[in-house]
C-alpha atoms as a PDB file:
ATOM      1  CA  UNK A   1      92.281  96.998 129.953  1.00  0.00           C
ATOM      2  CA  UNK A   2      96.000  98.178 129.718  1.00  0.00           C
ATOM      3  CA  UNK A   3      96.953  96.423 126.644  1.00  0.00           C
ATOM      4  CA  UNK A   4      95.944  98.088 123.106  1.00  0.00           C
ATOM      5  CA  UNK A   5      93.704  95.844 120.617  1.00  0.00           C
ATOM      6  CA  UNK A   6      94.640  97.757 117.582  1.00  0.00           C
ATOM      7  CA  UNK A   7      97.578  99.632 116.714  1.00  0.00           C
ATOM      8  CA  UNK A   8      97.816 102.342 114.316  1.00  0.00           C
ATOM      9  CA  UNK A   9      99.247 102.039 110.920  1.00  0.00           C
ATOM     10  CA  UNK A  10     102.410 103.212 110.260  1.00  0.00           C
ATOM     11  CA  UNK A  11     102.313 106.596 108.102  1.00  0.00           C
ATOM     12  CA  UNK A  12      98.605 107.239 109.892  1.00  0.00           C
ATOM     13  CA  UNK A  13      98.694 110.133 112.029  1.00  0.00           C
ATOM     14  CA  UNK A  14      96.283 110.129 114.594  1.00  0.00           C
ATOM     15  CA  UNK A  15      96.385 111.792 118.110  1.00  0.00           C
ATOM     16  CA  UNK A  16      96.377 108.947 120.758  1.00  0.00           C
ATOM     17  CA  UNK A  17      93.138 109.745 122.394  1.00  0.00           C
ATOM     18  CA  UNK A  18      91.403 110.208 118.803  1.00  0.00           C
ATOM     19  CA  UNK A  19      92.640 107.006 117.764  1.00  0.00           C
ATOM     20  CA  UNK A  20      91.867 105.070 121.039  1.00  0.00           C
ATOM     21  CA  UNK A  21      88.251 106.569 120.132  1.00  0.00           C
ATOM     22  CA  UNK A  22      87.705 105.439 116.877  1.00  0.00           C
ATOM     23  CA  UNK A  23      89.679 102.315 117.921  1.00  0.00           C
ATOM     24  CA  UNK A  24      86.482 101.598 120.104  1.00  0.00           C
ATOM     25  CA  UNK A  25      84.269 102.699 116.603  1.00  0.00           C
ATOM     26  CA  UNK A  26      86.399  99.980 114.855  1.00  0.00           C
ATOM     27  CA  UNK A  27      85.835  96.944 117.815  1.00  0.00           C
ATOM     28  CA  UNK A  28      82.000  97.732 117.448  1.00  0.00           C
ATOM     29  CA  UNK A  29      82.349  97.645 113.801  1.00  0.00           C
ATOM     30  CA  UNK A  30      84.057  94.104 113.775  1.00  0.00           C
ATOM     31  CA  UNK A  31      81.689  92.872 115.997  1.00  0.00           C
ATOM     32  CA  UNK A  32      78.553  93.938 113.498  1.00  0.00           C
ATOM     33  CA  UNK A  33      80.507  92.572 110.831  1.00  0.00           C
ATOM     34  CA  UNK A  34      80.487  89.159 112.546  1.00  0.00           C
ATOM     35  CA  UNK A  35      77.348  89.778 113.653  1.00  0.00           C
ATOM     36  CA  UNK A  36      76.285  90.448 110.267  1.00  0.00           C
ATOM     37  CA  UNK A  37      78.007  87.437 108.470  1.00  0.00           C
ATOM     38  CA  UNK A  38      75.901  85.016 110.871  1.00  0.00           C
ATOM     39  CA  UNK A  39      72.902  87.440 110.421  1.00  0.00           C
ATOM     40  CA  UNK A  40      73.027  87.453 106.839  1.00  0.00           C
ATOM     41  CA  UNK A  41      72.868  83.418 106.286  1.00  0.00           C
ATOM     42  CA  UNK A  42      69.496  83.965 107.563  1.00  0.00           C
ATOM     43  CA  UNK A  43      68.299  86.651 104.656  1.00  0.00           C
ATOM     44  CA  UNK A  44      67.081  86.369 100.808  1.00  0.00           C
ATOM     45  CA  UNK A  45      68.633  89.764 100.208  1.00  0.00           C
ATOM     46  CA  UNK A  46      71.474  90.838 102.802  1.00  0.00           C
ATOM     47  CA  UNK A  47      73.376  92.322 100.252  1.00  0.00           C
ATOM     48  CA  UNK A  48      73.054  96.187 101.394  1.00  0.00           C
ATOM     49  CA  UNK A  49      74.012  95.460 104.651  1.00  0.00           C
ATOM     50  CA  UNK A  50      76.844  93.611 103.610  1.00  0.00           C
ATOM     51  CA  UNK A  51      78.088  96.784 101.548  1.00  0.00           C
ATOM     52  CA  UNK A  52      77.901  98.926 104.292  1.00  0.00           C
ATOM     53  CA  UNK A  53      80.023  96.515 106.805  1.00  0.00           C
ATOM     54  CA  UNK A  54      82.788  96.053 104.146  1.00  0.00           C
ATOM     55  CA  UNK A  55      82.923  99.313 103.573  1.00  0.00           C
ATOM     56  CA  UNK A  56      83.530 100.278 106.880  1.00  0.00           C
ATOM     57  CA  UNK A  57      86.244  97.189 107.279  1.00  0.00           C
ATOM     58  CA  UNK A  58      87.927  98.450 104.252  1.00  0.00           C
ATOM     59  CA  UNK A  59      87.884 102.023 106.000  1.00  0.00           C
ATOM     60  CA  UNK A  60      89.541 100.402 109.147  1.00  0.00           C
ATOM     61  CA  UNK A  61      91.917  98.240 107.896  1.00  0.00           C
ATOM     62  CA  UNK A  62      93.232 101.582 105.901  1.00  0.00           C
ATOM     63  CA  UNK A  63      93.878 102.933 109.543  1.00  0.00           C
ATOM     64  CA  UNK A  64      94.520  99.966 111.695  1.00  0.00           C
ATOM     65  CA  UNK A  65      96.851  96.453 111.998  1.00  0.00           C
ATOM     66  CA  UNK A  66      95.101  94.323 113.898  1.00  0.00           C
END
């Protein structure tokens, strides 16, 4: 896979192969948070969850444009 999925944000200093890392970290993450959105339809009380996967979104999109 040559081309990059997420770029950095501007201002956000990150080494390139620390931020191709936790680029990877973010992927996974989206992919819960889908995961858990479809989940979560399914559940009296997803709410917890749901914390947790926004709060890491909010955490990536502070580092990421995607």
């Amino acid at each position: 896979m040559s081309e990059k999925m997420w770029k950095v944000k501007e201002g956000v200093k990150l080494e390139a192969d620390v931020a191709e890392e936790v680029a990877k970290i973010a992927c996974a993450l989206k992919s819960l948070a889908i995961y858990t959105a479809m989940a979560c339809e399914n559940e009296d009380d997803p709410e917890e969850l749901r914390e947790l996967v926004d709060e890491g979104m909010s955490a990536m999109d502070k580092l990421f444009d995607h």
